[in-house]
Protein backbone atom coordinates (compact mmCIF):
# COMPACT_ATOMS: atom_id res chain seq x y z
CA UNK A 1 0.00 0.00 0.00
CA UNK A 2 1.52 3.24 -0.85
CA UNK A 3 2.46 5.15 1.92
CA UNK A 4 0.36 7.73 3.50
CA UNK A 5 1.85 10.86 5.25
CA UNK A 6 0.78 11.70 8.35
CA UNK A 7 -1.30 15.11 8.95
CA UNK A 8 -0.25 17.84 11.40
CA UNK A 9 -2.16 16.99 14.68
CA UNK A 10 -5.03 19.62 14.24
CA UNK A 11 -5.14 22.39 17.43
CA UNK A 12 -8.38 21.94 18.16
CA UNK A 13 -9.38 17.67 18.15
CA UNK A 14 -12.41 16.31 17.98
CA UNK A 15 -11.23 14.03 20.69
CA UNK A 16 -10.02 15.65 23.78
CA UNK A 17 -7.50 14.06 26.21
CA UNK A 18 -9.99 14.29 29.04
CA UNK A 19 -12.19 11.77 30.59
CA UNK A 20 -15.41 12.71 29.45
CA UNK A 21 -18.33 13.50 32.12
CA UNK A 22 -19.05 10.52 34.56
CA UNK A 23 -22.06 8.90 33.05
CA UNK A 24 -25.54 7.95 35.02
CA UNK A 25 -25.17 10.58 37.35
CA UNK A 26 -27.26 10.24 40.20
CA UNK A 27 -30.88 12.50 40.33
CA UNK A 28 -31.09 14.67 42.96
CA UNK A 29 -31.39 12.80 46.42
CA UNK A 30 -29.98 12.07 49.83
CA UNK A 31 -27.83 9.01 48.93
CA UNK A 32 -25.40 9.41 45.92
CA UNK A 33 -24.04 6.62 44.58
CA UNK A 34 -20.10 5.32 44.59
CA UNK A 35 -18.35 6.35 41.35
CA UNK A 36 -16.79 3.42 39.41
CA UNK A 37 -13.05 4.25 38.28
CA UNK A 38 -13.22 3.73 34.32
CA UNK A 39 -10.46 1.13 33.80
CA UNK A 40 -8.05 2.79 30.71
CA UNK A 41 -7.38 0.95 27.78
CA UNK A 42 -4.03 -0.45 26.91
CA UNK A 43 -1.96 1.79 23.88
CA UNK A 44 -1.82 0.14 21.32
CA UNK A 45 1.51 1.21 20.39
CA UNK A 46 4.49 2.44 22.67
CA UNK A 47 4.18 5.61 25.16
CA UNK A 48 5.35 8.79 24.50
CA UNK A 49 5.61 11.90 26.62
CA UNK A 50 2.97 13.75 24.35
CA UNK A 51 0.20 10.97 25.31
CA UNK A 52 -1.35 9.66 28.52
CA UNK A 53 0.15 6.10 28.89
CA UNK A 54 -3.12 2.62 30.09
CA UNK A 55 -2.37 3.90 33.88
CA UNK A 56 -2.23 7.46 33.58
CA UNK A 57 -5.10 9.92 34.17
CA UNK A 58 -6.80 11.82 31.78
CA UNK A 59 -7.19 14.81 33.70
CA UNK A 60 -10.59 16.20 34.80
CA UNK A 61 -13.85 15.93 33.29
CA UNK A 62 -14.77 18.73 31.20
CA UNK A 63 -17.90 21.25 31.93
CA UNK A 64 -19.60 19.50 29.30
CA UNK A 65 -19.92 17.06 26.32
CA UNK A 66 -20.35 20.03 23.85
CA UNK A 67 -17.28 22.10 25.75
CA UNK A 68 -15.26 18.69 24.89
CA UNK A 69 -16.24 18.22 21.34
CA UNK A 70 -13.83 20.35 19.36
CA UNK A 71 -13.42 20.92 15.71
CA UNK A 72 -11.58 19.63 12.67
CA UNK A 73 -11.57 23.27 11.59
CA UNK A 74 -8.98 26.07 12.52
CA UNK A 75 -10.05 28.16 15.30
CA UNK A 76 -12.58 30.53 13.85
CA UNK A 77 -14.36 33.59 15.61
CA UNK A 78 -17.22 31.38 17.77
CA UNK A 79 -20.60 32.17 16.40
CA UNK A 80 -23.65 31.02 18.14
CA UNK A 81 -25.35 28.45 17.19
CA UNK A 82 -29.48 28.25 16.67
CA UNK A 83 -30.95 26.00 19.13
CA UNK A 84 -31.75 22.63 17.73
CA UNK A 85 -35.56 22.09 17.38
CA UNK A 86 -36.85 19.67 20.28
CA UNK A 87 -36.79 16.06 20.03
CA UNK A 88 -39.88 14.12 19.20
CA UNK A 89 -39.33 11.69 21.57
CA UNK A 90 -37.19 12.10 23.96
CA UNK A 91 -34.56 8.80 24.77
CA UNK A 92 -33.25 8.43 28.22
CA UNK A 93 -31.50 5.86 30.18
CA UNK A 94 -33.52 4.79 33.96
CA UNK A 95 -31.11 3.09 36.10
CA UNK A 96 -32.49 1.71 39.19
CA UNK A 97 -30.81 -0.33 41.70
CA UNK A 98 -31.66 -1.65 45.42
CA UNK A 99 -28.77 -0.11 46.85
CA UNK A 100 -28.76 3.29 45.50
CA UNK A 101 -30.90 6.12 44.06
CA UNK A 102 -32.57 6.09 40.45
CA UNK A 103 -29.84 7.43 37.75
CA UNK A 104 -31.73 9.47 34.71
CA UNK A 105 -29.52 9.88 31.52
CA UNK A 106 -28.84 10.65 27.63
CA UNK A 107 -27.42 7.32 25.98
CA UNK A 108 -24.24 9.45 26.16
CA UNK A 109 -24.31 9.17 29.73
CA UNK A 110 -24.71 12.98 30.64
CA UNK A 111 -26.82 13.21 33.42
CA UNK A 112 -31.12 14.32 32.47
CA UNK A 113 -33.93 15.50 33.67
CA UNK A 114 -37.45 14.00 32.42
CA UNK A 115 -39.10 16.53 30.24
CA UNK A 116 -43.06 16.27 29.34
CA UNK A 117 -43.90 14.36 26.24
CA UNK A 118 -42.86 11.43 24.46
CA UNK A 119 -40.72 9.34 25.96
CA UNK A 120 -38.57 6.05 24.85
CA UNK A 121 -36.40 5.07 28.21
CA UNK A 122 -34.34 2.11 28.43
CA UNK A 123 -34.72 0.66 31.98
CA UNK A 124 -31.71 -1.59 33.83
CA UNK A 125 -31.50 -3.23 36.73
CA UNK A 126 -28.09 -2.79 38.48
CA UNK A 127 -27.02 -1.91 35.03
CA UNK A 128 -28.60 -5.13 33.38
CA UNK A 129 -31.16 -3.66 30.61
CA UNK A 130 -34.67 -5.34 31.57
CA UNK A 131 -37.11 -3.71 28.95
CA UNK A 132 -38.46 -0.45 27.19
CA UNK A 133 -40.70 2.08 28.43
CA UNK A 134 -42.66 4.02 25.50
CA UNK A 135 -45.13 6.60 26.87
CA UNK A 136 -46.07 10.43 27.29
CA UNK A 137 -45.37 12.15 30.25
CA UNK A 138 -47.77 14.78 31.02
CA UNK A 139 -45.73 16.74 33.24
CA UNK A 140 -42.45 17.24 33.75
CA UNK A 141 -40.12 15.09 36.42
CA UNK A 142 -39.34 11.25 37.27
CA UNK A 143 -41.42 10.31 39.01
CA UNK A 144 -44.07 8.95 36.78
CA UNK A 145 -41.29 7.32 34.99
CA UNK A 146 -39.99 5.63 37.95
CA UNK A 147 -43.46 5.08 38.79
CA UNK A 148 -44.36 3.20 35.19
CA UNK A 149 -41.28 1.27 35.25
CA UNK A 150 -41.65 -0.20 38.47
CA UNK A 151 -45.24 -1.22 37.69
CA UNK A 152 -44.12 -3.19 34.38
CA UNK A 153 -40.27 -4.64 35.43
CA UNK A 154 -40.58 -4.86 39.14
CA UNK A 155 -38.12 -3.29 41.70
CA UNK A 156 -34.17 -4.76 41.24
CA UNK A 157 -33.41 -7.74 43.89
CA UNK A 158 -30.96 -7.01 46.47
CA UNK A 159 -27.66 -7.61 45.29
CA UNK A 160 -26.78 -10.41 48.15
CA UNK A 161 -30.05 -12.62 47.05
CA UNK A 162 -30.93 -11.98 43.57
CA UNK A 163 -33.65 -14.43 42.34
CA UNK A 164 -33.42 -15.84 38.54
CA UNK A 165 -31.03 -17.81 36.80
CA UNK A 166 -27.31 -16.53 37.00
CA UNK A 167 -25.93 -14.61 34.79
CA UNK A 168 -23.07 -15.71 31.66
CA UNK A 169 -19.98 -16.52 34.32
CA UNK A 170 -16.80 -14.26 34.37
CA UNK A 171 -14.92 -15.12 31.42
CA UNK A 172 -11.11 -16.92 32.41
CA UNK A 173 -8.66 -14.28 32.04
CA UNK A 174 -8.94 -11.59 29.62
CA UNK A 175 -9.18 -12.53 25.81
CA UNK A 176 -7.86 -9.50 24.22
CA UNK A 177 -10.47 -7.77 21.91
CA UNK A 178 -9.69 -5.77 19.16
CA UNK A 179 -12.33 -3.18 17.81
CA UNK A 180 -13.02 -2.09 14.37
CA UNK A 181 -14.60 0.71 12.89
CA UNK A 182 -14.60 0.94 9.26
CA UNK A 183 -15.37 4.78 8.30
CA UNK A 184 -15.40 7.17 5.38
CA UNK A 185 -15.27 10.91 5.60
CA UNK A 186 -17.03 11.19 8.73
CA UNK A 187 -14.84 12.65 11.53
CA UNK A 188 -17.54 14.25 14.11
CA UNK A 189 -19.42 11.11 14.20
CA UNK A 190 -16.70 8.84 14.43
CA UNK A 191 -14.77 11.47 17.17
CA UNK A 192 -18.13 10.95 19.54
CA UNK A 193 -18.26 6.96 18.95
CA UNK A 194 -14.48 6.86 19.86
CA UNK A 195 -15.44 8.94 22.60
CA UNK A 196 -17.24 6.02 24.26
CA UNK A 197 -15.13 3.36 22.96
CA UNK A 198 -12.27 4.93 24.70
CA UNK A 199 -13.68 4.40 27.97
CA UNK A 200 -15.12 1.07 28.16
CA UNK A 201 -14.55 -0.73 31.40
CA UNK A 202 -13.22 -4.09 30.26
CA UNK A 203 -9.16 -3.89 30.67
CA UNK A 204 -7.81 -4.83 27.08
CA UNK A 205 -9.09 -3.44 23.90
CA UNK A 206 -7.28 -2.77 20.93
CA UNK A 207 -8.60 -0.26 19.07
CA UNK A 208 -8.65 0.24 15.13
CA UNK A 209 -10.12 2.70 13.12
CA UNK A 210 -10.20 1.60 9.10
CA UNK A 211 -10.03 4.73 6.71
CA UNK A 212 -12.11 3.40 3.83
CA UNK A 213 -11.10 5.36 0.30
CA UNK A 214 -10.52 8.58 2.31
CA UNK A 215 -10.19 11.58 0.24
CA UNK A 216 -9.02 14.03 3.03
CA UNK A 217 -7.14 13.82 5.91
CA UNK A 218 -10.02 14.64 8.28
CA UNK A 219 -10.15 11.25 9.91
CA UNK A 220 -6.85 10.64 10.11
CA UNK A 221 -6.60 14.45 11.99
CA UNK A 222 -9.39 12.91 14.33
CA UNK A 223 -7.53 9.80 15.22
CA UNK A 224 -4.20 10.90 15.40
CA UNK A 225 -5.11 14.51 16.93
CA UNK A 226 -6.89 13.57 19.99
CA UNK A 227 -6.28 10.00 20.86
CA UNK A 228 -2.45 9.81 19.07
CA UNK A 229 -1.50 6.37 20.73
CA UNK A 230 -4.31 4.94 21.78
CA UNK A 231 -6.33 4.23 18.49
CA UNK A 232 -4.45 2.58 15.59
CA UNK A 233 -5.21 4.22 12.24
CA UNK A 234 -5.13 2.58 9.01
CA UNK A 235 -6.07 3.30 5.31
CA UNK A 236 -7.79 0.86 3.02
CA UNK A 237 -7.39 2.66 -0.34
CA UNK A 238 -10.69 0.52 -2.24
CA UNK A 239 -14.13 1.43 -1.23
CA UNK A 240 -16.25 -1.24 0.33
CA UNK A 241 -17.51 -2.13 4.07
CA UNK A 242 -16.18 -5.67 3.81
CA UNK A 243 -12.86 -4.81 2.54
CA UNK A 244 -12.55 -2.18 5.51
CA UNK A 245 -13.10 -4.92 7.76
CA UNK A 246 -10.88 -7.16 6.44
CA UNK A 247 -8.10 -5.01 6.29
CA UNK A 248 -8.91 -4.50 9.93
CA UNK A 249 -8.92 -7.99 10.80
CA UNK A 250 -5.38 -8.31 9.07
CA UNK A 251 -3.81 -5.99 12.03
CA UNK A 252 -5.86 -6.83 14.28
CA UNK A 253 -4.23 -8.97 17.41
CA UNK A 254 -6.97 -9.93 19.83
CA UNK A 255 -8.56 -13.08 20.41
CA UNK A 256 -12.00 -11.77 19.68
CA UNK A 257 -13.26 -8.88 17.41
CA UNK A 258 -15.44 -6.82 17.65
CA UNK A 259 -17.21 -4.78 14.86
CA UNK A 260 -19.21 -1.66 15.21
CA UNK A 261 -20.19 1.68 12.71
CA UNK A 262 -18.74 5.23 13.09
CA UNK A 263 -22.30 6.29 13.95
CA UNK A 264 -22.89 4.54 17.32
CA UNK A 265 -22.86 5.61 20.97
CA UNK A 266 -21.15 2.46 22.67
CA UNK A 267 -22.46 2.00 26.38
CA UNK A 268 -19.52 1.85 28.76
CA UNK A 269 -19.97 -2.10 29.49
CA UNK A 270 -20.49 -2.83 25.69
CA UNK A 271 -17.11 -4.94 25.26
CA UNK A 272 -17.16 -6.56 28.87
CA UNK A 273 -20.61 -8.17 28.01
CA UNK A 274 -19.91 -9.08 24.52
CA UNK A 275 -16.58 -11.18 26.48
CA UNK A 276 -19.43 -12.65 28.69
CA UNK A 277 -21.24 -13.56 25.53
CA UNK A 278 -18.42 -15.64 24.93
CA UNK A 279 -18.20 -17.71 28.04
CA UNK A 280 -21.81 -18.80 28.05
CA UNK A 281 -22.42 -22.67 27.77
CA UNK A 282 -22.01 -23.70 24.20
CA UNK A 283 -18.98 -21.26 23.70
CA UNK A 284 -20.41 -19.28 20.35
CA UNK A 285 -18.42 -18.59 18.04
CA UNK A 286 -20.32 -14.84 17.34
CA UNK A 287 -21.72 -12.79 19.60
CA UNK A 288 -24.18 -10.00 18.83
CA UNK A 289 -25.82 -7.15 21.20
CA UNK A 290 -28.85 -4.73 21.93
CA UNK A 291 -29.32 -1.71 19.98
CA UNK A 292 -31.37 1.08 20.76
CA UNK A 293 -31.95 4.42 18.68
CA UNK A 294 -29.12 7.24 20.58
CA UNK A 295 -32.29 10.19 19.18
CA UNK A 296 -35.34 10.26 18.06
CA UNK A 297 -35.36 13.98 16.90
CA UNK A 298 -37.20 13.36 13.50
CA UNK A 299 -40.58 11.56 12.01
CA UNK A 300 -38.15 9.85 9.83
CA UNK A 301 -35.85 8.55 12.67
CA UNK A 302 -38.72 7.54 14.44
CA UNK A 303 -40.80 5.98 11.91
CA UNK A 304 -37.31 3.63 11.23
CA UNK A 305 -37.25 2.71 14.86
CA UNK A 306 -40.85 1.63 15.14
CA UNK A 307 -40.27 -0.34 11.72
CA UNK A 308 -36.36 -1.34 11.48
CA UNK A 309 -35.93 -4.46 13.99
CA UNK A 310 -32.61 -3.43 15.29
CA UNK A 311 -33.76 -4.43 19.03
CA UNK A 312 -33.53 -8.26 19.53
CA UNK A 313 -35.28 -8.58 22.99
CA UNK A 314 -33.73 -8.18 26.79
CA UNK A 315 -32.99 -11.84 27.07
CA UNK A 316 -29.97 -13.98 25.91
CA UNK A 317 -30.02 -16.53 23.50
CA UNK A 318 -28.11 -19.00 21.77
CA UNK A 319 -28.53 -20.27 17.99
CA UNK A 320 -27.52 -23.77 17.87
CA UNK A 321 -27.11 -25.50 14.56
CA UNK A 322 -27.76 -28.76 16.48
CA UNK A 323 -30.54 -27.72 18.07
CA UNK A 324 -32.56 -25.29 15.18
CA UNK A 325 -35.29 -22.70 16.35
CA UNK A 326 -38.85 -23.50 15.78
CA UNK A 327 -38.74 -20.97 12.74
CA UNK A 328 -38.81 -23.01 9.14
CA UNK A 329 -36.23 -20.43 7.16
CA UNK A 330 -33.33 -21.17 9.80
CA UNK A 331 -30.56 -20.17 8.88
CA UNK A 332 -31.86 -17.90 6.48
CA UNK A 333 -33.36 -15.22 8.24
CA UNK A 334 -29.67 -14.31 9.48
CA UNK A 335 -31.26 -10.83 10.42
CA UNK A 336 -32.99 -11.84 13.55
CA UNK A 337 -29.18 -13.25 14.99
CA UNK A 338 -27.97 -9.65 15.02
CA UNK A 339 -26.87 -6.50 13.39
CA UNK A 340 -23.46 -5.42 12.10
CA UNK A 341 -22.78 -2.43 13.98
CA UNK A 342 -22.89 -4.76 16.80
CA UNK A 343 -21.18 -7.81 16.35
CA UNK A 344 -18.22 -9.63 17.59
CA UNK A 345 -15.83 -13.18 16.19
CA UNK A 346 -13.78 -15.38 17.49
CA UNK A 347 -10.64 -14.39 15.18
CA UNK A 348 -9.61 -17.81 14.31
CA UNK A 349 -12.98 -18.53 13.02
CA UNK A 350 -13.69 -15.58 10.61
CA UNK A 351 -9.97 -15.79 9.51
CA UNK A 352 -11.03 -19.47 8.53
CA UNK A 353 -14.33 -18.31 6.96
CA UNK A 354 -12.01 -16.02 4.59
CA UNK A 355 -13.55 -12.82 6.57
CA UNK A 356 -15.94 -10.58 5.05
CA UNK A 357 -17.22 -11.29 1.31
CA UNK A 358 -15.46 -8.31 -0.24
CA UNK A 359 -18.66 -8.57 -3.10
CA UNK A 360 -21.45 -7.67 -0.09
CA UNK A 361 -21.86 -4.76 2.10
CA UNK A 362 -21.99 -0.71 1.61
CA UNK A 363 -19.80 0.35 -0.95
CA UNK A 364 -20.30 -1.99 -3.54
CA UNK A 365 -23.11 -2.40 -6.22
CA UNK A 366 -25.04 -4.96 -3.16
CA UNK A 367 -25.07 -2.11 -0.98
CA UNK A 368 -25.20 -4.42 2.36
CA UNK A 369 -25.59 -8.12 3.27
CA UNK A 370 -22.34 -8.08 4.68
CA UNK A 371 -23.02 -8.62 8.67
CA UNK A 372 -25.77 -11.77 7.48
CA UNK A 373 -23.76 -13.64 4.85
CA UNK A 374 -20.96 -13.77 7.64
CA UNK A 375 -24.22 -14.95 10.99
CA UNK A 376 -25.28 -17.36 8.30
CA UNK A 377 -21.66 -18.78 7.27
CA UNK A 378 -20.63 -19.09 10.83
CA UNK A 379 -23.89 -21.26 11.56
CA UNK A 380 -23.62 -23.17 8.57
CA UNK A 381 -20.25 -24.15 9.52
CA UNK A 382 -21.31 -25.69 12.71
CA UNK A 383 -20.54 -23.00 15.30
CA UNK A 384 -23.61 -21.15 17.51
CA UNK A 385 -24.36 -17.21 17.61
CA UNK A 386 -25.04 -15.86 21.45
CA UNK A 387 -27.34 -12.56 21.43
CA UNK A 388 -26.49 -10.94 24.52
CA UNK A 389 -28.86 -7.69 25.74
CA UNK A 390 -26.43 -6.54 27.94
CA UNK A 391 -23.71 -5.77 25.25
CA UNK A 392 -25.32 -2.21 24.05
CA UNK A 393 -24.85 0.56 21.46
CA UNK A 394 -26.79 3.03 20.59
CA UNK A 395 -27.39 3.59 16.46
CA UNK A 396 -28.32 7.55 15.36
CA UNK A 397 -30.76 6.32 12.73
CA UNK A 398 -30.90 8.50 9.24
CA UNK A 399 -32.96 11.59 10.38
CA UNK A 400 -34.20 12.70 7.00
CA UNK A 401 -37.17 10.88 4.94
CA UNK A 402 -34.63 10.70 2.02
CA UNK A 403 -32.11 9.08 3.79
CA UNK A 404 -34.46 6.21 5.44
CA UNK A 405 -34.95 5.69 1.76
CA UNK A 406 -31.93 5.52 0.95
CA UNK A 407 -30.77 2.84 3.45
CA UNK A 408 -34.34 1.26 2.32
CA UNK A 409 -32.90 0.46 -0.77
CA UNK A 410 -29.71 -0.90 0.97
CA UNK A 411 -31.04 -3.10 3.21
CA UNK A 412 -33.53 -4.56 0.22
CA UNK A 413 -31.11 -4.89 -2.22
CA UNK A 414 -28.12 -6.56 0.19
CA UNK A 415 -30.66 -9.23 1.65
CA UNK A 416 -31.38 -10.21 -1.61
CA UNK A 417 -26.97 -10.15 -2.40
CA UNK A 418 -26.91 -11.77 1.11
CA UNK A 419 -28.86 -14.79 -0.51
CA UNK A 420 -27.48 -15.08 -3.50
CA UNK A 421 -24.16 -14.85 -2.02
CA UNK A 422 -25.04 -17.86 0.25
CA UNK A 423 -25.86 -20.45 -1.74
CA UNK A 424 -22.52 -19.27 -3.99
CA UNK A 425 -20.49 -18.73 -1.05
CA UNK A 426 -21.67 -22.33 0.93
CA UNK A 427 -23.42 -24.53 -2.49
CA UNK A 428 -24.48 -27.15 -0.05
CA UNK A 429 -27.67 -25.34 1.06
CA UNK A 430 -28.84 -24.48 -2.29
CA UNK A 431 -31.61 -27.92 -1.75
CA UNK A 432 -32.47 -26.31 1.46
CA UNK A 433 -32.93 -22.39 0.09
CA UNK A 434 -35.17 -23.82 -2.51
CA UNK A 435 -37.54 -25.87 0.01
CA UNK A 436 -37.73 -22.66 2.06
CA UNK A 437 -38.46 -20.34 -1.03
CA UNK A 438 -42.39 -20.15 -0.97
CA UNK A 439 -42.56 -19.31 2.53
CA UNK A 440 -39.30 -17.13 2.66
CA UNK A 441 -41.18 -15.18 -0.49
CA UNK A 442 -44.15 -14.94 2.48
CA UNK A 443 -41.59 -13.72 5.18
CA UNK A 444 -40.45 -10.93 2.27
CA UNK A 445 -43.35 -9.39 1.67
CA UNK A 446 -44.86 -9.52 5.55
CA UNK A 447 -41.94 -8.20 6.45
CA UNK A 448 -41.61 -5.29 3.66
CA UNK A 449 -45.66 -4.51 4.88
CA UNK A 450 -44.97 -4.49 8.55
CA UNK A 451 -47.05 -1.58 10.00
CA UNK A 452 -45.06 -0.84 12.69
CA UNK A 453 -47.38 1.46 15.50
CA UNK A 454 -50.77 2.17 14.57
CA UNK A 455 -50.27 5.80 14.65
CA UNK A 456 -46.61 5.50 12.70
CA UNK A 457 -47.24 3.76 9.66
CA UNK A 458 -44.57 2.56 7.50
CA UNK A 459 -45.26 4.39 3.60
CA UNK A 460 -46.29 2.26 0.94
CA UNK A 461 -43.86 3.88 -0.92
CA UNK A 462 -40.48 2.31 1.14
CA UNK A 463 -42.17 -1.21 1.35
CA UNK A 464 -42.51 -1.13 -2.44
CA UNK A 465 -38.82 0.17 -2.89
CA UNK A 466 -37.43 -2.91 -0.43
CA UNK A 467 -39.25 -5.14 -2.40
CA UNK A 468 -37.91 -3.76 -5.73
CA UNK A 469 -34.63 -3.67 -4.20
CA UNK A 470 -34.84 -6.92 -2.92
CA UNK A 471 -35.44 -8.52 -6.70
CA UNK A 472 -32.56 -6.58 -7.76
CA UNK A 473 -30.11 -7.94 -4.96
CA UNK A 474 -28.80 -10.90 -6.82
CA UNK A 475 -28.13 -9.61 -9.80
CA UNK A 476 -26.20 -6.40 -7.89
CA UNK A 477 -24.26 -9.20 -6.01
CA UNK A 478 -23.04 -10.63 -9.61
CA UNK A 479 -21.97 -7.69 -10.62
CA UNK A 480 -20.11 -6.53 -7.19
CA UNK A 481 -18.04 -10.72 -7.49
CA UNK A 482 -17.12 -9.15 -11.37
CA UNK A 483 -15.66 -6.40 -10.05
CA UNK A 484 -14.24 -8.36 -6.86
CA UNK A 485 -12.99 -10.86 -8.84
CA UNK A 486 -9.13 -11.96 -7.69
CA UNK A 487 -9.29 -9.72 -4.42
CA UNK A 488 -8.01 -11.80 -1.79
CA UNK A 489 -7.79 -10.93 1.99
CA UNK A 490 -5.12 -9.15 3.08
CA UNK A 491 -3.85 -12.15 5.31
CA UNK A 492 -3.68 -14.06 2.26
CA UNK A 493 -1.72 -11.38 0.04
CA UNK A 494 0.71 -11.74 2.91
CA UNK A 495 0.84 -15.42 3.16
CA UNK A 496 1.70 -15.33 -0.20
CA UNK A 497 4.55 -13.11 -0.45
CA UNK A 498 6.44 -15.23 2.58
């Protein structure tokens, strides 16, 4: 690859060297709860004086999350900005616990009040996420909250005599994890996702941002501005989601990986759960998590939450190939296993499965399909898929009616690459794709007419262009393998030249 010169460090980074503010800061009351030390992840690379080595502190917390946020810009005369309209629905996160006072926050963990209105409020139990609460407040305050999510999820068990069955058990050491982001000319989003990702409490993460076809330096600027030494950076000159990720998995050196999208919020325990995923009985071989919409400012955005599926449920399972679902297109419906902007491998098995098919996913003429064609391979090939609630990121869903088209269209046409691709990709389930064709046509169209809520119907117009661009996925899936044709992984290219 041709070598890439590094950018000045800008003077103002989107990533400051601070901790960011505590998150789930107690409401107002009597008994404040403990603060948990963040545990710092491990550089990547070796100290220098000009960065903050695993042990060191980051300083203090800033004022605020918007005082923090920086620019890619020179400094510029400030100008003030108009105030963003009000949310629609306004997403917060209710912490309760038996030993300590209800926490109200933003998925970003600042601390929140409970305006009037609409409300979407993920509610957790000692930090364990238990269920949704999706109602309008008439008044201000959280009480009523409190109030409704007591009524529907009970009060949390003492910690000393918690009824239910146990939780996954504490992983044996501490796999190493490497995280990937694959991103293209997006540096504020991906500056606030490696916000969170730089403070998750599990002790060894290797982080790894993938510059996919960049045509500036911003990203670059973001990763080696504000977190120099603590995020690796590097370029993958060919556009294409799955190539991103390979060339991630080529560098990357943890035992598991983990795979999430420039746009996400990651909750602070996202990584340690995903490890627990791991150690549950029947050691899967992929684990996948929760996610929840980070705002709901916009019809559009929520419209595409009622409608999209991303949430899987609040309790864990486990797809065994051994022991199929009662659902007659297993393994086909690879959507309901998980999402790729929250996802996670054992390396040696998606090394072994050749990685990500460099033909699916955004970027290439089948637009997605990526994340499924890799659930389905890995079940195909014998190995189980955990879902695990507790491993969470929050997703800022398109906020613009053309957009949600837009990523319509890309989800239709890469489930119909993802199938195509699957029978290419593993022949020996063609037999079993064509016994589950009538009623996978059924599941298609059900699914492309879902209503959603009563009161937020999903347009005619964007179940007619899925189901368009679901015809059109396998012949956009041929076309991407033309162009793909003699790409190999980047593992192999360097097997190859030993």
């Amino acid at each position: 690859m041709t070598p890439h010169r590094e950018p000045d460090p800008d003077p103002r980074p989107l990533i400051p060297r601070q901790r960011p503010a505590e998150p789930n800061a107690p409401l107002p009351g009597p008994r404040p709860p403990a603060t948990p030390t963040p545990i710092a992840i491990p550089r990547p690379a070796t100290p220098t004086a000009a960065s903050p080595t695993a042990a060191e502190p980051r300083g203090e917390p800033p004022a605020s999350p918007a005082e923090s946020a920086g620019s890619c810009e020179p400094a510029e005369p400030a100008a003030v900005p108009p105030a963003p309209p009000p949310d629609l629905v306004h997403v917060r996160v209710l912490d309760l616990a038996a030993d300590a006072e209800p926490r109200l926050s933003t998925p970003d963990g600042t601390p929140a009040d409970c305006p009037a209105g609409a409300v979407l409020a993920l509610v957790r139990h000692a930090g364990t996420p238990v269920g949704l609460l999706d109602l309008e407040l008439p008044t201000p305050g959280p009480e009523r909250l409190i109030a409704c999510a007591t009524a529907r999820f009970g009060t949390p068990a003492a910690p000393d005599h918690a009824p239910g069955p146990p939780g996954p058990p504490a992983p044996r050491g501490t796999p190493r994890v490497s995280v990937i982001v694959a991103t293209r000319e997006r540096p504020e989003l991906l500056a606030a996702c490696l916000r969170t990702l730089l403070w998750q409490t599990y002790p060894d993460i290797e982080l790894i941002v993938v510059d996919n076809a960049p045509t500036t330096d911003r990203t670059a600027s973001v990763v080696r501005g504000g977190c120099a030494g603590l995020v690796r950076y590097v370029r993958e000159p060919r556009p294409g989601l799955a190539l991103a990720h390979n060339r991630g998995i080529a560098v990357a050196t943890g035992e598991l990986l983990a795979f999430t999208d420039d746009d996400v919020l990651a909750d602070p325990g996202w990584i340690a759960a995903l490890v627990a995923g791991f150690a549950r009985a029947g050691r899967p071989a992929c684990v996948t998590g929760l996610i929840l919409p980070a705002e709901l400012r916009t019809p559009a955005q929520v419209m595409l939450h009622h409608h999209g599926g991303f949430a899987k449920g609040f309790e864990p399972i486990l797809y065994d190939p051994q022991a199929p679902p009662a659902d007659p297109l297993f393994p086909f419906t690879a959507g309901r296993f998980g999402s790729g902007a929250n996802m996670a491998f054992r390396a040696d098995v998606l090394r072994a499965m050749g990685g990500f098919d460099p033909a699916t996913g955004v970027g290439t003429p089948a637009r997605g399909g990526d994340d499924l064609l890799a659930f389905f391979r890995t079940i195909v090939r014998g190995h189980r898929i955990g879902y695990e609630p507790g491993a969470l990121i929050w997703h800022r869903h398109r906020a613009d009616r053309a957009a949600v088209a837009a990523q319509v269209r890309g989800y239709g046409t890469g489930l119909g690459a993802y199938l195509t691709a699957a029978v290419l990709r593993e022949p020996r389930t063609l037999g079993a794709l064509a016994r589950r064709t009538p009623d996978g046509i059924r599941y298609a169209l059900a699914r492309t007419r879902a209503p959603g809520r009563p009161d937020i119907p999903w347009p005619a117009r964007l179940a007619a262009l899925e189901r368009r661009a679901l015809a059109a996925g396998p012949l956009a899936y041929l076309r991407s393998r033309v162009r793909m044709h003699g790409v190999r992984t980047p593992w192999e290219q360097a097997e190859s030249g030993r």
